[in-house]
C-alpha atoms as a PDB file:
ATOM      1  CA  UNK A   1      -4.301 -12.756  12.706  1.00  0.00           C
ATOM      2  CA  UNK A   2      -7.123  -9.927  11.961  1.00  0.00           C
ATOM      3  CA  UNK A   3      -4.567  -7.144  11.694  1.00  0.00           C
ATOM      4  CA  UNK A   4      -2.717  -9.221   9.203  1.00  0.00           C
ATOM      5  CA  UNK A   5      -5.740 -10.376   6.896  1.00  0.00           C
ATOM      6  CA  UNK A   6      -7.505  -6.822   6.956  1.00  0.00           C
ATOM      7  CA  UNK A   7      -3.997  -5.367   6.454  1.00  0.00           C
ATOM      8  CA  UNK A   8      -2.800  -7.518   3.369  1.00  0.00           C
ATOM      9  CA  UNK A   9      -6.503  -7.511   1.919  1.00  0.00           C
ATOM     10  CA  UNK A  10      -6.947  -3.411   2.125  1.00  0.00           C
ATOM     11  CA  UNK A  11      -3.209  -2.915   1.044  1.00  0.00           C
ATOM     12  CA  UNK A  12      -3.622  -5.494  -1.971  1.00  0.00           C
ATOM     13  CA  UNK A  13      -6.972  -3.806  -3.124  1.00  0.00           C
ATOM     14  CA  UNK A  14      -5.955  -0.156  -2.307  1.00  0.00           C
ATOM     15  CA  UNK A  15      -2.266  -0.654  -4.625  1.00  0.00           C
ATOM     16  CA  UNK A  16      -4.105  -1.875  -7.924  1.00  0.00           C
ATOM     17  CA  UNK A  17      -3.317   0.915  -9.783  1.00  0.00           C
ATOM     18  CA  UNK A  18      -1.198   2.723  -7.304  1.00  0.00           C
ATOM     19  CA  UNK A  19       1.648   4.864  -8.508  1.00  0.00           C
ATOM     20  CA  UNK A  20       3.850   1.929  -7.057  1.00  0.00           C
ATOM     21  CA  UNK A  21       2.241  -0.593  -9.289  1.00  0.00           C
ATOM     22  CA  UNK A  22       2.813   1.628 -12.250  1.00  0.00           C
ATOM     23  CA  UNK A  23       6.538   1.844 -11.017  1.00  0.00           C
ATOM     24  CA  UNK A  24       6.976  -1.559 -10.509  1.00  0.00           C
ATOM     25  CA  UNK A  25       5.350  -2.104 -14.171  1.00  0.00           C
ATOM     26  CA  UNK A  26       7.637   0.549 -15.426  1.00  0.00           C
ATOM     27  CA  UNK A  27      11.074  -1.009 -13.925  1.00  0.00           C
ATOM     28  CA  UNK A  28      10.002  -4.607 -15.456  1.00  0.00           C
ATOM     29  CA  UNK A  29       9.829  -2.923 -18.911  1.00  0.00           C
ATOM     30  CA  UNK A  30      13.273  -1.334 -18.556  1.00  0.00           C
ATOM     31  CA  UNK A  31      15.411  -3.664 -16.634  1.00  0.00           C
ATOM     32  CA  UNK A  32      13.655  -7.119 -17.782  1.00  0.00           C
ATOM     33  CA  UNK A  33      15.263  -8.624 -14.564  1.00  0.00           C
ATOM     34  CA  UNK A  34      11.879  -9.745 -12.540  1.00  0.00           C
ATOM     35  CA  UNK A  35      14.054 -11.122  -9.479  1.00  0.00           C
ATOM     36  CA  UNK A  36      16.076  -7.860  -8.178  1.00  0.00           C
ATOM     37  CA  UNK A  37      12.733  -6.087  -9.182  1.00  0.00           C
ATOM     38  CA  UNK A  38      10.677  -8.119  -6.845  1.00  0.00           C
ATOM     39  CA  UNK A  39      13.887  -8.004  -4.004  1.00  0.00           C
ATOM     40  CA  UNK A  40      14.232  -4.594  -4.377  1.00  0.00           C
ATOM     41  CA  UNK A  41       9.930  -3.926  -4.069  1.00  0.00           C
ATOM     42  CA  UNK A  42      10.135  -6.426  -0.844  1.00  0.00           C
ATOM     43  CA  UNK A  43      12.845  -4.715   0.839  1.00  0.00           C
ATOM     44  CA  UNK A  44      11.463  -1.205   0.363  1.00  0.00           C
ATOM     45  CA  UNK A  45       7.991  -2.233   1.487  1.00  0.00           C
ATOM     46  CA  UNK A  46       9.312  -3.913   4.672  1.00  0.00           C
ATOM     47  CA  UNK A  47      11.037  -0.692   5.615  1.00  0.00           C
ATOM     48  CA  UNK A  48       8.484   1.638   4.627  1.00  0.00           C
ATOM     49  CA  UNK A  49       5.145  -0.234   6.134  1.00  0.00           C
ATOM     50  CA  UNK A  50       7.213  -0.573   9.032  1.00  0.00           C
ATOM     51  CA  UNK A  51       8.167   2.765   9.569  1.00  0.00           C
ATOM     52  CA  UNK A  52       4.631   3.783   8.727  1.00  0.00           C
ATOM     53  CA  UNK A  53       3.817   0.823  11.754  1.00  0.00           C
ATOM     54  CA  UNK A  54       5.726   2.035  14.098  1.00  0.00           C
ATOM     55  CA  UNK A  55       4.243   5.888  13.457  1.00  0.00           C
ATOM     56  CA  UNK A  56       0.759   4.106  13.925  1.00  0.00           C
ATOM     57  CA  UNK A  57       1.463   2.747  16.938  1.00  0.00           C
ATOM     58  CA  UNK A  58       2.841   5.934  18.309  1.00  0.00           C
ATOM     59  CA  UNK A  59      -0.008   7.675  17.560  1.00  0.00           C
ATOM     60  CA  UNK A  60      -2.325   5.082  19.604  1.00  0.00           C
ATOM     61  CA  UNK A  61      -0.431   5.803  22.245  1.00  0.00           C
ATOM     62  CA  UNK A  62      -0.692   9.175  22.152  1.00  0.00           C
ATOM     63  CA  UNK A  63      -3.661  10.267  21.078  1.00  0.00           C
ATOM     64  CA  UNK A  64      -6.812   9.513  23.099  1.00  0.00           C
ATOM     65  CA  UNK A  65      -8.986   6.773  22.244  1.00  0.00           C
ATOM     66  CA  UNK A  66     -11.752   9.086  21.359  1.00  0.00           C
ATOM     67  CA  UNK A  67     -10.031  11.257  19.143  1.00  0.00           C
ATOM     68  CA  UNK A  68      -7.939   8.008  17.535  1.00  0.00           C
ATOM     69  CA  UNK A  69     -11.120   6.596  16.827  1.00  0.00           C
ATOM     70  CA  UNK A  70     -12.162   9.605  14.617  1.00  0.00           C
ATOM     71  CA  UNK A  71      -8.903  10.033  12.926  1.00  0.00           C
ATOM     72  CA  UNK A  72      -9.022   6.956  12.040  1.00  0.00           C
ATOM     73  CA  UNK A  73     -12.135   6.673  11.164  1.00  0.00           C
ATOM     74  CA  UNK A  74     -11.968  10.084   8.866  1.00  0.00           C
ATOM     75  CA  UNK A  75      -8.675   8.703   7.618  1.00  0.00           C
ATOM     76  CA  UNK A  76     -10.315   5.364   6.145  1.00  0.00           C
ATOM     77  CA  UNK A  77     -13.220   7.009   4.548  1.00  0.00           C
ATOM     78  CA  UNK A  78     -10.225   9.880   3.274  1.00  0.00           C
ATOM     79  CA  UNK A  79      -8.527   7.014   1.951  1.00  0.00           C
ATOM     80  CA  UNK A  80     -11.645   5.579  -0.006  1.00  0.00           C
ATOM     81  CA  UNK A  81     -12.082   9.116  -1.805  1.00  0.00           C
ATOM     82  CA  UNK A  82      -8.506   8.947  -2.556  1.00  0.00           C
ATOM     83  CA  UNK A  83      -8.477   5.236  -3.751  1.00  0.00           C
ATOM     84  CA  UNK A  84     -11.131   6.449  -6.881  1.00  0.00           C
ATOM     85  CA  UNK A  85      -8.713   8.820  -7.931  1.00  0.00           C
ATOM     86  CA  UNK A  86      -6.180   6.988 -10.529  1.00  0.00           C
ATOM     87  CA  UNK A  87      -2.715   7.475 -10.064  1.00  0.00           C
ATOM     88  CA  UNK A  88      -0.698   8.332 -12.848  1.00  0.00           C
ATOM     89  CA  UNK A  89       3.467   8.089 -13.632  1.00  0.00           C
ATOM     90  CA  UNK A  90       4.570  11.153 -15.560  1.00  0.00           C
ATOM     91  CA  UNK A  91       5.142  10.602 -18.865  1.00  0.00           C
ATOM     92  CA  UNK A  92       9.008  12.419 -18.759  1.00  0.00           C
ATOM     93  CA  UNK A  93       9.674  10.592 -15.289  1.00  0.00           C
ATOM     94  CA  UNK A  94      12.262   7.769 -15.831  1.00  0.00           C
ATOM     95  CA  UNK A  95      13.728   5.393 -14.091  1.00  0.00           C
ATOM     96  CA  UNK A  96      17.780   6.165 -15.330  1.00  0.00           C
ATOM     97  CA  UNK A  97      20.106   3.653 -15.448  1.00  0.00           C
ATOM     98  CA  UNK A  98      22.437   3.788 -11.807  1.00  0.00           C
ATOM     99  CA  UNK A  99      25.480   2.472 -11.183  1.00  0.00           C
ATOM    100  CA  UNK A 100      24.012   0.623  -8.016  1.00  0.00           C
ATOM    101  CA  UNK A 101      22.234  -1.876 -10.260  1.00  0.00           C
ATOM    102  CA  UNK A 102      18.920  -3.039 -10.398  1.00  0.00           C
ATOM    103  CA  UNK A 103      18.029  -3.954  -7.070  1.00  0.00           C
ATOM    104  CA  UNK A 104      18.969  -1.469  -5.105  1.00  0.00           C
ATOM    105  CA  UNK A 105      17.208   1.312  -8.229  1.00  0.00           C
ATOM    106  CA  UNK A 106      14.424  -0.409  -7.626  1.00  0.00           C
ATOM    107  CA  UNK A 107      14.738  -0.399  -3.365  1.00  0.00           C
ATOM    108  CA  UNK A 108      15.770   3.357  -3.800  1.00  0.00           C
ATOM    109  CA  UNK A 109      12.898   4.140  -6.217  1.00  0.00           C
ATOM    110  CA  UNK A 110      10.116   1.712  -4.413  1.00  0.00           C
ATOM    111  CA  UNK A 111      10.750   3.362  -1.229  1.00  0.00           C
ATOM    112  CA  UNK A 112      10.458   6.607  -2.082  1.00  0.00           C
ATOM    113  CA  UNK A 113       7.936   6.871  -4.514  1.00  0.00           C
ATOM    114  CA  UNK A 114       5.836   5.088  -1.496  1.00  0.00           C
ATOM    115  CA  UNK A 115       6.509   7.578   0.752  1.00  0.00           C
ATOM    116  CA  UNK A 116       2.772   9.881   1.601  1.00  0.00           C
ATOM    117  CA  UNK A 117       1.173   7.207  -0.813  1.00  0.00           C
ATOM    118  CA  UNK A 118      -2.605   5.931   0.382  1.00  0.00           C
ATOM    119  CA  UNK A 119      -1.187   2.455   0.827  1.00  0.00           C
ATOM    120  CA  UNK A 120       1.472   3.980   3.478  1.00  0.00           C
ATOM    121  CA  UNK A 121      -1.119   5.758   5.612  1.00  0.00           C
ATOM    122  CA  UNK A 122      -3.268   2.982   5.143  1.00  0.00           C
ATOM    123  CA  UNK A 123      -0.714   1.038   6.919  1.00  0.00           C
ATOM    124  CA  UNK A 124      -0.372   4.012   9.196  1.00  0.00           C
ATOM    125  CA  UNK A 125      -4.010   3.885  10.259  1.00  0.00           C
ATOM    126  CA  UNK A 126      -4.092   0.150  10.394  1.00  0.00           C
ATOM    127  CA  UNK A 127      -1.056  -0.123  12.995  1.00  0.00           C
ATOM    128  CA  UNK A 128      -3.166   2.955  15.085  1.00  0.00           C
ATOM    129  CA  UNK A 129      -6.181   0.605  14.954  1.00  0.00           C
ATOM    130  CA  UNK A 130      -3.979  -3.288  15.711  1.00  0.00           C
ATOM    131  CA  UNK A 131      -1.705  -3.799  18.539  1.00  0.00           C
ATOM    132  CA  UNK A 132       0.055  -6.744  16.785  1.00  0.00           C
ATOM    133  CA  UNK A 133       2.682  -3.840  14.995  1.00  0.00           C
ATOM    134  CA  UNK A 134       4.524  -7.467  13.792  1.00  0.00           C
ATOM    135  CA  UNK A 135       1.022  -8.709  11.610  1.00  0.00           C
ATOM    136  CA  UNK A 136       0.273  -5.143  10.516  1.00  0.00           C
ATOM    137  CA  UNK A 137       3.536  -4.858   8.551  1.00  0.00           C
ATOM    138  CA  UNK A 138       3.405  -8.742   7.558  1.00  0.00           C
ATOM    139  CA  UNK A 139      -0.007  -8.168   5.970  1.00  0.00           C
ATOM    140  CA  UNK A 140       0.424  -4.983   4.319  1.00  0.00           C
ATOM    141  CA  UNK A 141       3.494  -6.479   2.967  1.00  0.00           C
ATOM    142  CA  UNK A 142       2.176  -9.186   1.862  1.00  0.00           C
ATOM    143  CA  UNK A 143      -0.606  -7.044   0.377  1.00  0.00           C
ATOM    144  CA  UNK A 144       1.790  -4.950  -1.412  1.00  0.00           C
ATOM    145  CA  UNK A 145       3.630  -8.440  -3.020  1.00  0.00           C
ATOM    146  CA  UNK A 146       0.175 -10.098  -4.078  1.00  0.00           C
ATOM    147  CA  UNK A 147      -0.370  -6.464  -6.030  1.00  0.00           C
ATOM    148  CA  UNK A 148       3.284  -5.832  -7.646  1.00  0.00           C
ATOM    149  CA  UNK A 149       4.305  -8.808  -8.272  1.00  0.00           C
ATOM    150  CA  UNK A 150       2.288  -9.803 -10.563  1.00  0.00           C
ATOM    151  CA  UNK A 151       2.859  -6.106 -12.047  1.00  0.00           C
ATOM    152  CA  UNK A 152       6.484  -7.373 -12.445  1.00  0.00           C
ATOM    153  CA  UNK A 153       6.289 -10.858 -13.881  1.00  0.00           C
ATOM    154  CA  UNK A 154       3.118  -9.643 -17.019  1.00  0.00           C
ATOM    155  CA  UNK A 155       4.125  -5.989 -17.695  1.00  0.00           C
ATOM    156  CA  UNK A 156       2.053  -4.725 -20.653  1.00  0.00           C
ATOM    157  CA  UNK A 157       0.489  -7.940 -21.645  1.00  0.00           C
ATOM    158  CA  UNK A 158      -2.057  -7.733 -18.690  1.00  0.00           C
ATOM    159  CA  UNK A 159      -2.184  -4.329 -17.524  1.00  0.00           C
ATOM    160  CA  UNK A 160      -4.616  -3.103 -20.870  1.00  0.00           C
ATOM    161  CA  UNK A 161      -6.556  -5.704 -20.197  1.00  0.00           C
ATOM    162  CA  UNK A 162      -7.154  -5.240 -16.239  1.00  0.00           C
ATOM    163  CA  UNK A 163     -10.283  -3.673 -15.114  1.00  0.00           C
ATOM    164  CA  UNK A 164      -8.487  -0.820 -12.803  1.00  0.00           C
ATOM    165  CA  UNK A 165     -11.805   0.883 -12.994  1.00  0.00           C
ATOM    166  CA  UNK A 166     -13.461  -2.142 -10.807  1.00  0.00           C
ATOM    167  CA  UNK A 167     -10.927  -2.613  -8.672  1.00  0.00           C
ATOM    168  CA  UNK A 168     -10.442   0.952  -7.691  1.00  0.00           C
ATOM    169  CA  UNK A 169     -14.450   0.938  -6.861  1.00  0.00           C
ATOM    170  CA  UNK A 170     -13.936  -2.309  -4.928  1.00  0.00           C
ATOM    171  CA  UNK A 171     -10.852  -1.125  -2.650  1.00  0.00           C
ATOM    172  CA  UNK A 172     -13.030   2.142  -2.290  1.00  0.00           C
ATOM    173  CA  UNK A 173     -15.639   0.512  -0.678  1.00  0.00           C
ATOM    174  CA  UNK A 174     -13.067  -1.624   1.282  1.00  0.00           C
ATOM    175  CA  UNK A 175     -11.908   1.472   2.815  1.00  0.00           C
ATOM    176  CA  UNK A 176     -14.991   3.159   3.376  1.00  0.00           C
ATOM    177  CA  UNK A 177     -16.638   0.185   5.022  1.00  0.00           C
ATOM    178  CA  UNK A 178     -13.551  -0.184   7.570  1.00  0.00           C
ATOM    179  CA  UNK A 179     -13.794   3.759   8.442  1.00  0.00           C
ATOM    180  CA  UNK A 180     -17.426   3.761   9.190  1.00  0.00           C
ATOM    181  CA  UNK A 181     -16.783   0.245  10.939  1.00  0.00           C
ATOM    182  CA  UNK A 182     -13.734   2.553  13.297  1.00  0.00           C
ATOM    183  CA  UNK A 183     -16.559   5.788  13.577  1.00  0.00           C
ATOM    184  CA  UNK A 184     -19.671   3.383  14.314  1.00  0.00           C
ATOM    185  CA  UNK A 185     -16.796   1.575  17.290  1.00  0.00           C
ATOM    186  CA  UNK A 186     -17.199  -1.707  15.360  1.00  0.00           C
ATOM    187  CA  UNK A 187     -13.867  -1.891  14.568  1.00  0.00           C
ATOM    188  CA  UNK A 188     -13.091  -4.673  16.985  1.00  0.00           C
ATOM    189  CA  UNK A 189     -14.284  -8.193  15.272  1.00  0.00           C
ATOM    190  CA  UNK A 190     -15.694  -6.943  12.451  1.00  0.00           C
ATOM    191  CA  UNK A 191     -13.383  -7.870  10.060  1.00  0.00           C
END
């Protein structure tokens, strides 16, 4: 149950803002359909965060425990530096109309634009650190959701009014705290 609550809370924090969030804003302006949106976001975090999972776990059994615990470690605090950088979508990048309809533009797009994003190698780095592969996914997932969604259903009338700033700061530290936690061997039971 830790791998899941770490995993949804750093995945939730770390996507505020993400390039994914902006994406997920930007299909809810076009498309105005919030339900294949939020199918389409589910389905292409499942099967990225758990091919980033399954990567994870292969490198903890792998890699030696000693040099895991650095990578990892290095890789949270990496993360954290990255988190306080805002992500931005390009201002000529559109989301074009597809025959294949809005759910599966929005699985196609979701998926990819996810692909090398923090909140993937986050989930990378978390499956290296938890055994339970199964919560790892669930929580980042679940992370992923409480961040988008939300994205999806209030579009423009929230996001001027969200303190991205903060939250950036706050999944920074989030990040940080869990990499030192992994270098100082803390890891275990301490979140």
């Amino acid at each position: 149950m830790e791998a899941f609550l770490v995993s949804a809370l750093a995945i939730a924090v770390g996507e505020i803002g993400d390039k994914t969030q902006l994406l997920a804003l930007l299909l809810a302006a076009r498309y105005k359909k919030p339900l294949p949106i939020v199918l389409g976001i589910l389905c292409a975090t499942l099967a990225n965060h758990a091919l980033a999972a399954l990567l994870g776990q292969w490198v903890a059994a792998h890699v030696s425990a000693g040099v895991l615990r650095w990578a990892l470690g290095l890789s949270f605090i990496a993360i954290a530096a990255w988190t306080l950088k805002p992500d931005e979508m390009e201002e000529n990048s559109s989301v074009s109309h597809s025959r294949y309809g809005v759910f599966m533009v929005t699985c196609i797009a979701f998926f990819l634009a996810e692909i090398g994003d923090k909140t993937q190698l986050a989930t990378v780095a978390l499956a290296a650190k938890y055994s339970s592969i199964g919560w790892v996914v669930a929580g980042s997932t679940v992370g992923m959701m409480v961040a988008d969604v939300p994205a999806v259903f209030l579009g423009k009338i929230a996001s001027p009014n969200f303190p991205f700033k903060l939250v950036r700061y706050i999944a920074a530290t989030i990040f940080l705290l869990i990499g030192a936690a992994v270098l100082l061997g803390m890891g275990s039971g301490l979140f």
